[in-house]
C-alpha atoms as a PDB file:
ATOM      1  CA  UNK A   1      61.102 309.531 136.313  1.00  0.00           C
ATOM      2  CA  UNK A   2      64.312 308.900 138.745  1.00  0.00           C
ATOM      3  CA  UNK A   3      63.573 308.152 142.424  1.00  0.00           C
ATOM      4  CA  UNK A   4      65.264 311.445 143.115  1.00  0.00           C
ATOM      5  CA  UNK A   5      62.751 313.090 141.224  1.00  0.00           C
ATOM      6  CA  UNK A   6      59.625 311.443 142.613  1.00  0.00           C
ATOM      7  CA  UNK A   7      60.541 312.175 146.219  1.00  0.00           C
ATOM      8  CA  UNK A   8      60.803 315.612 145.026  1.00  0.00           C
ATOM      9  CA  UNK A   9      57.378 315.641 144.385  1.00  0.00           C
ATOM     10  CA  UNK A  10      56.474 313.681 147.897  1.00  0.00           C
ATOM     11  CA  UNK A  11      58.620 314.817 150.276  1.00  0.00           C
ATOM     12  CA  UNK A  12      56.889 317.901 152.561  1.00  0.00           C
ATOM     13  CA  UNK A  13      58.951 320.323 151.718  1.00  0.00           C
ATOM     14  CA  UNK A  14      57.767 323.241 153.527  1.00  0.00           C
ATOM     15  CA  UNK A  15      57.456 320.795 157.268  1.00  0.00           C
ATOM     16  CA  UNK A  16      61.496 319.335 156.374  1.00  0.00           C
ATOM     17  CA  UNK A  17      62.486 323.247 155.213  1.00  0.00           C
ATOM     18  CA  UNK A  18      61.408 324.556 159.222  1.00  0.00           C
ATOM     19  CA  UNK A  19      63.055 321.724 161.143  1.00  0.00           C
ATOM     20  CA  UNK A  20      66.317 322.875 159.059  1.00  0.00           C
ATOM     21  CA  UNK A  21      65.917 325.961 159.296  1.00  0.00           C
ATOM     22  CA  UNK A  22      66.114 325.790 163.561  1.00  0.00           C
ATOM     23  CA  UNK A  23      68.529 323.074 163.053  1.00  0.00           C
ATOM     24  CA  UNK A  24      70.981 325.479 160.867  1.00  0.00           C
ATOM     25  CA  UNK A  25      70.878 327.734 164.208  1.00  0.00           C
ATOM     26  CA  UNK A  26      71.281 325.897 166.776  1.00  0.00           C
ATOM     27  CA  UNK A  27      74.385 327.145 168.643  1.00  0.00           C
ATOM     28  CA  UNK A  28      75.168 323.764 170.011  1.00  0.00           C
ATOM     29  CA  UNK A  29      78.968 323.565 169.686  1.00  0.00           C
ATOM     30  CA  UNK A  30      79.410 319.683 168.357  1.00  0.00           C
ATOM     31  CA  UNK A  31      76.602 320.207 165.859  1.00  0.00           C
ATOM     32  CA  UNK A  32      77.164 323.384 164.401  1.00  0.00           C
ATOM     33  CA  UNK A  33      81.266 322.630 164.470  1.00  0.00           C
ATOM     34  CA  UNK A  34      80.120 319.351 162.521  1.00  0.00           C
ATOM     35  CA  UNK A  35      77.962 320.345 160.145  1.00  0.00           C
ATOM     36  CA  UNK A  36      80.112 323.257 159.031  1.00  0.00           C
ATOM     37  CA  UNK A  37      83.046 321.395 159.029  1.00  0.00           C
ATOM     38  CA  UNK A  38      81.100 318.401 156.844  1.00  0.00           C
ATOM     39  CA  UNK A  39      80.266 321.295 154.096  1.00  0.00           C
ATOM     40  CA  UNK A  40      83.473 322.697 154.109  1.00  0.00           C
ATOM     41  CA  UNK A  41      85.300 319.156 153.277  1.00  0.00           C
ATOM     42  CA  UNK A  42      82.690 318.012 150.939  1.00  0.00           C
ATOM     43  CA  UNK A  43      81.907 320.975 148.817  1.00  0.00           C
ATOM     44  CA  UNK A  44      85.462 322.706 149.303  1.00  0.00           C
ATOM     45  CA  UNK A  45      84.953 325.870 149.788  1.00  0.00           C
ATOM     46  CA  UNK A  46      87.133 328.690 150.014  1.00  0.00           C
ATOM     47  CA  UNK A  47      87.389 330.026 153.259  1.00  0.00           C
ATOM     48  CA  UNK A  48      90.152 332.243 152.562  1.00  0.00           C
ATOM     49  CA  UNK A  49      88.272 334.191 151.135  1.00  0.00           C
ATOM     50  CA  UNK A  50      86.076 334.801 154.207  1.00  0.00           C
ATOM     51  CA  UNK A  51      86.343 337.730 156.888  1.00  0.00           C
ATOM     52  CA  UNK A  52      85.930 334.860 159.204  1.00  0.00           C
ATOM     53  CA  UNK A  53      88.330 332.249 158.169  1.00  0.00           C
ATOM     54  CA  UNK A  54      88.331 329.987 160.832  1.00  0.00           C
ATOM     55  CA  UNK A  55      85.181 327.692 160.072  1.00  0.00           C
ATOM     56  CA  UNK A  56      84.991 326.905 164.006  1.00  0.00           C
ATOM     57  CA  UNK A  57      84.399 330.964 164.915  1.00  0.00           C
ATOM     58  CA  UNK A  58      80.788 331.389 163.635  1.00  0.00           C
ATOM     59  CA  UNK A  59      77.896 331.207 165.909  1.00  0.00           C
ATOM     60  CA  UNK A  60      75.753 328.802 163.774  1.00  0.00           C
ATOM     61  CA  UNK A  61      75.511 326.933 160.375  1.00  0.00           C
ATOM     62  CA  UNK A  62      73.498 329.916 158.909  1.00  0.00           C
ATOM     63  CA  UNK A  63      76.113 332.669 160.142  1.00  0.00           C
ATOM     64  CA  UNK A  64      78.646 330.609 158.488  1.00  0.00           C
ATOM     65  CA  UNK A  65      76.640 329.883 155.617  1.00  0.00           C
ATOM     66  CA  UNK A  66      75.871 333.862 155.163  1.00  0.00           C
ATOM     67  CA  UNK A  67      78.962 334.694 155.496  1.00  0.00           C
ATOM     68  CA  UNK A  68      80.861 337.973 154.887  1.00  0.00           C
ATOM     69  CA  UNK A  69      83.960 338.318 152.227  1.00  0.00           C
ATOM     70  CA  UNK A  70      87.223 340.134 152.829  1.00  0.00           C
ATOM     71  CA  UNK A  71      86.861 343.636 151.795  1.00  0.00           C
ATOM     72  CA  UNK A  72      88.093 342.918 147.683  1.00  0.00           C
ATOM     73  CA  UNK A  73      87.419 339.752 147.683  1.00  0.00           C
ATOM     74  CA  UNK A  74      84.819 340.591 144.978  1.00  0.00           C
ATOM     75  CA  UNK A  75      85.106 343.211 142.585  1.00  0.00           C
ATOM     76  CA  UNK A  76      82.709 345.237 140.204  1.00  0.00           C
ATOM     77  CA  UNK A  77      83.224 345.052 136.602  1.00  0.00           C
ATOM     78  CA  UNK A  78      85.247 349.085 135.797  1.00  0.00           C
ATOM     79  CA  UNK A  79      83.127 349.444 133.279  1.00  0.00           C
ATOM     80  CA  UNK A  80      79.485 351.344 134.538  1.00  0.00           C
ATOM     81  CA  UNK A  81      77.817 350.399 131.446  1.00  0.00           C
ATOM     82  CA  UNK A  82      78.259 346.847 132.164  1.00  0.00           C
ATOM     83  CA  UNK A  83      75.752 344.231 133.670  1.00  0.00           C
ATOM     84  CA  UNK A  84      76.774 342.806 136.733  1.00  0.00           C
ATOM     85  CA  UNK A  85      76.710 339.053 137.702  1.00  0.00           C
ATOM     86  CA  UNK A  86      74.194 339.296 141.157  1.00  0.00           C
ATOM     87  CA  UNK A  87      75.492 335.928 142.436  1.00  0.00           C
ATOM     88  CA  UNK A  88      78.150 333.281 142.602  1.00  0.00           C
ATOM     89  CA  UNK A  89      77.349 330.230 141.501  1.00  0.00           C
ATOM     90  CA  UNK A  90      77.131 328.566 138.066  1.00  0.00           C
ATOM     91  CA  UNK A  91      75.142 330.133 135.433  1.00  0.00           C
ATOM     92  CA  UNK A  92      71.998 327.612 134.713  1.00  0.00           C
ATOM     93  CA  UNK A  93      71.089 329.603 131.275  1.00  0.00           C
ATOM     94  CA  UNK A  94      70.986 333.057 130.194  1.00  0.00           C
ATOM     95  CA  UNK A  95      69.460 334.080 126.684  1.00  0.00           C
ATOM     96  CA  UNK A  96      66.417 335.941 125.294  1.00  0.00           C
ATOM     97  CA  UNK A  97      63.134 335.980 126.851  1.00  0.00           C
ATOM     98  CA  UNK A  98      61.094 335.054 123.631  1.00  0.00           C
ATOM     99  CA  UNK A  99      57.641 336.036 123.057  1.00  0.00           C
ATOM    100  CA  UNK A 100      57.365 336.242 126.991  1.00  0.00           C
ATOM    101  CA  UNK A 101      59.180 332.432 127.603  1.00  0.00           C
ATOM    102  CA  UNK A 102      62.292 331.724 129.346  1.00  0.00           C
ATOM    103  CA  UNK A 103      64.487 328.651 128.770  1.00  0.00           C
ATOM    104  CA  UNK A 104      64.596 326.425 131.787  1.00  0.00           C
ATOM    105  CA  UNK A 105      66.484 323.267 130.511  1.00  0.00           C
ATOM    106  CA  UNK A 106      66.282 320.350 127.941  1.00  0.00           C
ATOM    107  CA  UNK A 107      62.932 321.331 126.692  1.00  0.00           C
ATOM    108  CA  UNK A 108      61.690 322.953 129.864  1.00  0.00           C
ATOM    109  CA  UNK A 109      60.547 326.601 130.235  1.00  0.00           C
ATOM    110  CA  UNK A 110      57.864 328.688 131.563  1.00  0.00           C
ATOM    111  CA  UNK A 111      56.866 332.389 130.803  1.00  0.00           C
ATOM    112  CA  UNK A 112      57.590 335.582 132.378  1.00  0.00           C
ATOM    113  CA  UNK A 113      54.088 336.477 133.801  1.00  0.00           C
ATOM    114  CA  UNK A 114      54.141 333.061 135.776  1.00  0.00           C
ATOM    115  CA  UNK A 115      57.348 333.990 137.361  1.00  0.00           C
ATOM    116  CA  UNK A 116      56.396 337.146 137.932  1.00  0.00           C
ATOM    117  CA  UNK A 117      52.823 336.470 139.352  1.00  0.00           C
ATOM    118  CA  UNK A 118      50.973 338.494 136.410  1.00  0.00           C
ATOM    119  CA  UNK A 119      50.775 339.616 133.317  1.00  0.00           C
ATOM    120  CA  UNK A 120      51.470 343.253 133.383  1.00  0.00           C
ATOM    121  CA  UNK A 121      54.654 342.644 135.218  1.00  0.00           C
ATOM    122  CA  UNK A 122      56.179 340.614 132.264  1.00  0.00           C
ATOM    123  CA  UNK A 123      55.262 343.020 129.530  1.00  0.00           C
ATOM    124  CA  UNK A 124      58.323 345.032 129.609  1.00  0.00           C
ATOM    125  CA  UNK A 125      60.087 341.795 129.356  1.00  0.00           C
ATOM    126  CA  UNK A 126      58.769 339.653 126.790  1.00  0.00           C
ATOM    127  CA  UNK A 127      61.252 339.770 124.269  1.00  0.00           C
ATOM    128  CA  UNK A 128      63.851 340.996 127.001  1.00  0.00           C
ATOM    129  CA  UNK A 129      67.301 339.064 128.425  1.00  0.00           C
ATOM    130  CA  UNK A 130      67.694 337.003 131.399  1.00  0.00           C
ATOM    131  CA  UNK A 131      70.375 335.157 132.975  1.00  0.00           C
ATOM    132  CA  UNK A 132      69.429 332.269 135.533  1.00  0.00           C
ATOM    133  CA  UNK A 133      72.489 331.666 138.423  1.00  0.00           C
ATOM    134  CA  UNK A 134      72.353 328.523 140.349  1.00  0.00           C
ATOM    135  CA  UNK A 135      74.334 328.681 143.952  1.00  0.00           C
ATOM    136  CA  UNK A 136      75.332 325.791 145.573  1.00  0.00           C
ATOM    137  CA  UNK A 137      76.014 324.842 148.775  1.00  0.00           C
ATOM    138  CA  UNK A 138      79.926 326.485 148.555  1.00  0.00           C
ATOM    139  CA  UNK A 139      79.269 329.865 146.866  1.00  0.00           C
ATOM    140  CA  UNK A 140      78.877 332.939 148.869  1.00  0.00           C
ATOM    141  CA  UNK A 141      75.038 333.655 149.657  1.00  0.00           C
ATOM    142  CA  UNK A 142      74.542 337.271 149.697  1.00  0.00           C
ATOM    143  CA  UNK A 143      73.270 338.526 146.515  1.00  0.00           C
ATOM    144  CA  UNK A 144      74.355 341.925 145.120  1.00  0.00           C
ATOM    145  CA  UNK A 145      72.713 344.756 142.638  1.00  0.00           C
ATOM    146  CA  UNK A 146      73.508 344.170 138.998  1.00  0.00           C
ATOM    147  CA  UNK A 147      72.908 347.570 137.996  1.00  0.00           C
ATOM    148  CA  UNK A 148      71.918 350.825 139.872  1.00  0.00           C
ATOM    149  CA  UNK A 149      68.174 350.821 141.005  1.00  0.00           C
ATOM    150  CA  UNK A 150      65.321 352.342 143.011  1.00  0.00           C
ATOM    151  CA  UNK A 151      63.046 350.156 144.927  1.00  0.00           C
ATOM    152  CA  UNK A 152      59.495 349.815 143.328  1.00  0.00           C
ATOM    153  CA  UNK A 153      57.663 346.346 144.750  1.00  0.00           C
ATOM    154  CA  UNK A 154      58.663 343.219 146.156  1.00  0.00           C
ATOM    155  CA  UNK A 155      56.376 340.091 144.959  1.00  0.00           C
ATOM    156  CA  UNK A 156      56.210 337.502 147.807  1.00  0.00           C
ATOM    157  CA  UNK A 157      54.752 334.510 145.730  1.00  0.00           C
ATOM    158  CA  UNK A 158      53.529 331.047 147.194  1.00  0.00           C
ATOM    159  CA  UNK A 159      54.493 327.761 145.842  1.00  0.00           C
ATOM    160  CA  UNK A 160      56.476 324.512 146.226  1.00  0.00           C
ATOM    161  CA  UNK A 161      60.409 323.944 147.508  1.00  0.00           C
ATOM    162  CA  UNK A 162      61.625 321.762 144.591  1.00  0.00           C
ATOM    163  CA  UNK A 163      65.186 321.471 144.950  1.00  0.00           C
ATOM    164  CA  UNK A 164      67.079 323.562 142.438  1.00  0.00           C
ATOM    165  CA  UNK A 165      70.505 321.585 141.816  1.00  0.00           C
ATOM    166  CA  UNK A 166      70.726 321.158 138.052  1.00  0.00           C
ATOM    167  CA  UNK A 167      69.038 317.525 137.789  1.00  0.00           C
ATOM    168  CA  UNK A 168      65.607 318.704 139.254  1.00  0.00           C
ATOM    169  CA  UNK A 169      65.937 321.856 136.777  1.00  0.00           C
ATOM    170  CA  UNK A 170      66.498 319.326 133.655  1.00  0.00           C
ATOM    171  CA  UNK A 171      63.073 316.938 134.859  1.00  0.00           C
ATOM    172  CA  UNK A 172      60.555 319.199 137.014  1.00  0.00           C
ATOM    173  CA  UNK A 173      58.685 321.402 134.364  1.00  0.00           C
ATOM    174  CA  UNK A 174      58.194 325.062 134.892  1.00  0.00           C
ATOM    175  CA  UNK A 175      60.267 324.364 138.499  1.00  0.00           C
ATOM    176  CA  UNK A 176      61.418 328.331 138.912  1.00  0.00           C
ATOM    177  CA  UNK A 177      57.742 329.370 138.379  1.00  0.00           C
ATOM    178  CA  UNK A 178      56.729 326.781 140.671  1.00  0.00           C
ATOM    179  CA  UNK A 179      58.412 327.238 143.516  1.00  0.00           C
ATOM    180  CA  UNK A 180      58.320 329.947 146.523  1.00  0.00           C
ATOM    181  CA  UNK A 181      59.840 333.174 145.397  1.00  0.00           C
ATOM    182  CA  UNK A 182      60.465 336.690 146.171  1.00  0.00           C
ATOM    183  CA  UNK A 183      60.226 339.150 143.200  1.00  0.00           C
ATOM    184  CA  UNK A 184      62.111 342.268 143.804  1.00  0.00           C
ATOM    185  CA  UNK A 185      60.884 344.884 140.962  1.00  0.00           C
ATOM    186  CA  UNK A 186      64.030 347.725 140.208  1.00  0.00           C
ATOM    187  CA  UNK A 187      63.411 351.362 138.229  1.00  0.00           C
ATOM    188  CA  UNK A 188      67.044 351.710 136.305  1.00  0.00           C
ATOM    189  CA  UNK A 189      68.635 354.297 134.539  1.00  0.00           C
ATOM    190  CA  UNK A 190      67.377 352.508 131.277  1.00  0.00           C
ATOM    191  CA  UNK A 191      63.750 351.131 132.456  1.00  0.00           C
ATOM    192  CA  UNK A 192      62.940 348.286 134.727  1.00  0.00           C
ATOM    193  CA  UNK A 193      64.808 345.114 135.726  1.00  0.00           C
ATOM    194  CA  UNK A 194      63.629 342.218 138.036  1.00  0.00           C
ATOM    195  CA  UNK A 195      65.652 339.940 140.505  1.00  0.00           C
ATOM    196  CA  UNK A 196      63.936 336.849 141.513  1.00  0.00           C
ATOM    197  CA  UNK A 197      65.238 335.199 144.530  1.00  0.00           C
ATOM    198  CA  UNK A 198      63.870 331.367 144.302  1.00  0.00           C
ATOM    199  CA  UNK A 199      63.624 329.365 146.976  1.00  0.00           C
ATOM    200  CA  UNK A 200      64.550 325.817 147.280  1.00  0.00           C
ATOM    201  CA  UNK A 201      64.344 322.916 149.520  1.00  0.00           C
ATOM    202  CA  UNK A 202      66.198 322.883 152.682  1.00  0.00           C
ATOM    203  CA  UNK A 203      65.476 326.175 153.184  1.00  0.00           C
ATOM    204  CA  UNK A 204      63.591 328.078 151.409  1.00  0.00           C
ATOM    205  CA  UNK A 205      64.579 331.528 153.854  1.00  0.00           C
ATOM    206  CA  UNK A 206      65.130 334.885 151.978  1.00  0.00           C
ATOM    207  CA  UNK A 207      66.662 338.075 153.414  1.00  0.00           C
ATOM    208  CA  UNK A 208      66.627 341.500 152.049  1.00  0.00           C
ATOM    209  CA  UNK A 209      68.468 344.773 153.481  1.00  0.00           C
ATOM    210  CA  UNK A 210      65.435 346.714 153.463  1.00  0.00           C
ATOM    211  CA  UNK A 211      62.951 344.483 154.908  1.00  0.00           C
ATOM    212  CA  UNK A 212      65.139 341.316 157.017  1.00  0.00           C
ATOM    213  CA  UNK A 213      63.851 338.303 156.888  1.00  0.00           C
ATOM    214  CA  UNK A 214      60.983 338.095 154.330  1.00  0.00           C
ATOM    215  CA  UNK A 215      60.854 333.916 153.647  1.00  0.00           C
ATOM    216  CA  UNK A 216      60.004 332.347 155.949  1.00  0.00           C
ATOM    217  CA  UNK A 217      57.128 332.914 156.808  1.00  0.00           C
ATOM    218  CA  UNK A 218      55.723 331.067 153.555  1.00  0.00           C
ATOM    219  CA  UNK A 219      52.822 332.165 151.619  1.00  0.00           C
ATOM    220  CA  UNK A 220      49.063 331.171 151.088  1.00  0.00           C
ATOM    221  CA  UNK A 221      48.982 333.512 148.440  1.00  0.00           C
ATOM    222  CA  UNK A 222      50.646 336.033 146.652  1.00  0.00           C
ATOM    223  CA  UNK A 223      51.519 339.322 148.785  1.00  0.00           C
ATOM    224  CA  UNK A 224      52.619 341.930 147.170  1.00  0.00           C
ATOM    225  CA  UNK A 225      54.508 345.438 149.017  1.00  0.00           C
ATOM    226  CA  UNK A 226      54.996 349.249 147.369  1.00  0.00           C
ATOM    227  CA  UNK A 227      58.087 350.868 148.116  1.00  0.00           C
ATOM    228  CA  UNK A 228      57.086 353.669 145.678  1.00  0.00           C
ATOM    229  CA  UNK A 229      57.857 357.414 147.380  1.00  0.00           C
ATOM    230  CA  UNK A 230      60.226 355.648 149.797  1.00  0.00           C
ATOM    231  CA  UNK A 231      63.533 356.196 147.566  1.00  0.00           C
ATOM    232  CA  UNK A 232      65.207 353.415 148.365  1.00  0.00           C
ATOM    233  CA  UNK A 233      67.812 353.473 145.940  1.00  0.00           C
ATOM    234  CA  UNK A 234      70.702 350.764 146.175  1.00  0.00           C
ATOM    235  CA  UNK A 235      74.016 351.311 143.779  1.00  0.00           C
ATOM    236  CA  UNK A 236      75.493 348.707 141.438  1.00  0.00           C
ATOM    237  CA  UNK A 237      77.055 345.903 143.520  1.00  0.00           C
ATOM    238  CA  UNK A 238      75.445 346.815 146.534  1.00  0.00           C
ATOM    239  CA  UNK A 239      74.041 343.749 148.354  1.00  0.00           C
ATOM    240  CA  UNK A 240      70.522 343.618 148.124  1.00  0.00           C
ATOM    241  CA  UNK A 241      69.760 340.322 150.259  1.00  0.00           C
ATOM    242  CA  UNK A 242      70.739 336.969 150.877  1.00  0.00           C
ATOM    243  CA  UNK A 243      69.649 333.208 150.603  1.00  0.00           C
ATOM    244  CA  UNK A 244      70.048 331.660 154.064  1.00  0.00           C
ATOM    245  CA  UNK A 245      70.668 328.000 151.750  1.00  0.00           C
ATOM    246  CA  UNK A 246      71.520 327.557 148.477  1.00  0.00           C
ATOM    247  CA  UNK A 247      68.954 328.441 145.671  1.00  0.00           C
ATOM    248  CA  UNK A 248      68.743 330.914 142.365  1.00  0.00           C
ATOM    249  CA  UNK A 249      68.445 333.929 140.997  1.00  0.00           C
ATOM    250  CA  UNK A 250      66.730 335.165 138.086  1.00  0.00           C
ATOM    251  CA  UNK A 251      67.825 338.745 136.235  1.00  0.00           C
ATOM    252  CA  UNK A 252      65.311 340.136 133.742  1.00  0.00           C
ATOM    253  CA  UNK A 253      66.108 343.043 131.800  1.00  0.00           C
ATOM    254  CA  UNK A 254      63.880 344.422 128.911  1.00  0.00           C
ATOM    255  CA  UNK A 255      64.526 344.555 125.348  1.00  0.00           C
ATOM    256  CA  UNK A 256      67.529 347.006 124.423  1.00  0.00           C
ATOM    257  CA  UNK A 257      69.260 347.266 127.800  1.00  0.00           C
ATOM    258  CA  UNK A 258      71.706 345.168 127.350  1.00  0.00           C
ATOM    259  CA  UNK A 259      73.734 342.670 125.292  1.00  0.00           C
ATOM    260  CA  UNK A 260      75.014 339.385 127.164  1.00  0.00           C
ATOM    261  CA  UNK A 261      78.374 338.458 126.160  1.00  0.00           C
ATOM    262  CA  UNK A 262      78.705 334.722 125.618  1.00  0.00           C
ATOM    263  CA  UNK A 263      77.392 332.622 128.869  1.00  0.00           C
ATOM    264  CA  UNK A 264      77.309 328.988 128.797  1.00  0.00           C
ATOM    265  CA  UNK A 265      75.180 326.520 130.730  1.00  0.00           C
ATOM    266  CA  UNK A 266      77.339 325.325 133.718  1.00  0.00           C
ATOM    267  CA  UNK A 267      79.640 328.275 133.125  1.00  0.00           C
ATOM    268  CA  UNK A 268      80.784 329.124 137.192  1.00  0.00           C
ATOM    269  CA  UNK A 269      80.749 333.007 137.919  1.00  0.00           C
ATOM    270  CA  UNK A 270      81.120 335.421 140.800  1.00  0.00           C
ATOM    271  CA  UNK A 271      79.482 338.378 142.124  1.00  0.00           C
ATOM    272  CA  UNK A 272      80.609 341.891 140.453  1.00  0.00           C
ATOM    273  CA  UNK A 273      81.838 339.750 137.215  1.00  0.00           C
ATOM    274  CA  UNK A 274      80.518 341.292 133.779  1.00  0.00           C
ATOM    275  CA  UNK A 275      77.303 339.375 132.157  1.00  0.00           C
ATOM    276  CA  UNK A 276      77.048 342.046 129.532  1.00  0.00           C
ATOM    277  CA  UNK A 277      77.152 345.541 127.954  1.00  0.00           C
ATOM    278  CA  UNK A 278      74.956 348.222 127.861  1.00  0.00           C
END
């Protein structure tokens, strides 16, 4: 085990996660100007292709960190029977879900009903797709619908921060099903789909259009809310919420809904970009 590792398992995540998270909005001019201006130097990003461009202009970190696109700056796939990528970011894996397990990395995986929270939630999956995108710290945040869907649950489930950058993934078994998460459980045209939104280390905060901010608070256990009757229905490429810091998103689709065209490990992507067919 690497030192990196072993702090991952002793460092308290959830105490380090709330001092960042009120540090990442503090409107302190200096601080936020620095710490925006550190991330946009060391991690390059793109801020041409913000409605804000001027890295200065936003309130806080998290504003800038959440930060809106210019109108076309992403674009949805033409074709409607096509899967949409939900994130930027790099995709982590993608494959079958087989007999129920996912592929995590070099050995590593876990099974749909622990990511999930329970058993009758993974059914429709178990010999399903899914597609795992990792965002780092200079992709855009906001996380958008990969295919037309109603609202049935959301699945707030406790657990650790792990960090999710690619060499925790490779060491920390089961590290998605481990860590705090927000399940968000879709009725499609074709059946049902899930989006997992997992949290990470440094801060584990999840938004969602319906319901604001949803993570933090964190969990003692798992708390589970019906939308059913409420018809909230979001189009393809809609945003459906955002990470206020980098983490991942899962995409589980059952058997026969679609076909991923070829995705490899490390392959970057963008929101609205094709994963696969219908």
């Amino acid at each position: 085990m690497t030192f990196k590792v072993f702090l991952q398992y002793i460092l308290p995540h959830r105490a380090l996660s709330r001092v960042v998270y009120w540090a990442t909005r503090w409107t302190f001019r200096p601080w936020k100007d620095w710490l925006i201006g550190t991330i946009v130097r060391n991690y390059q990003v793109d801020m041409a292709e913000a409605a804000q461009p001027d890295p200065r202009a936003y309130e806080h970190f998290n504003a800038f960190f959440t930060r809106v696109l210019k109108p076309g700056a992403r674009q949805p796939d033409p074709d409607p029977a096509t899967v949409l990528c939900p994130a930027d970011g790099r995709i982590s894996q993608a494959g079958a879900i087989e007999d129920g397990r996912i592929f995590q990395a070099k050995g590593q995986s876990f099974t749909a009903a622990e990511l999930l929270g329970d058993d009758d939630s993974a059914k429709p999956y178990r010999n399903g797709r899914f597609v795992t995108v990792y965002l780092s710290p200079r992709d855009y945040h906001r996380v958008h619908m990969p295919l037309t869907g109603t609202l049935r649950e959301t699945v707030h489930i406790p657990g650790r921060i792990f960090s999710v950058a690619p060499f925790a993934v490779e060491a920390i078994p089961r590290l998605f099903a481990r860590n705090e998460r927000l399940v968000c459980h879709f009725d499609g045209e074709h059946g049902p789909f899930a989006v997992v939104m997992v949290g990470a280390v440094l801060v584990s905060s999840v938004s969602t259009v319906w319901d604001g901010l949803v993570i933090p608070p964190y969990a003692s256990d798992i708390r589970r809310k019906s939308f059913s009757g409420q018809d909230i229905r979001l189009e393809r490429f809609a945003e459906m919420g955002r990470f206020n810091m980098g983490s991942t998103v899962i995409l589980l689709l059952p058997p026969g809904t679609a076909e991923w065209d070829p995705l490899t490990s490390q392959q970057p992507v963008k929101v609205g970009q094709r994963l696969g067919h219908g």
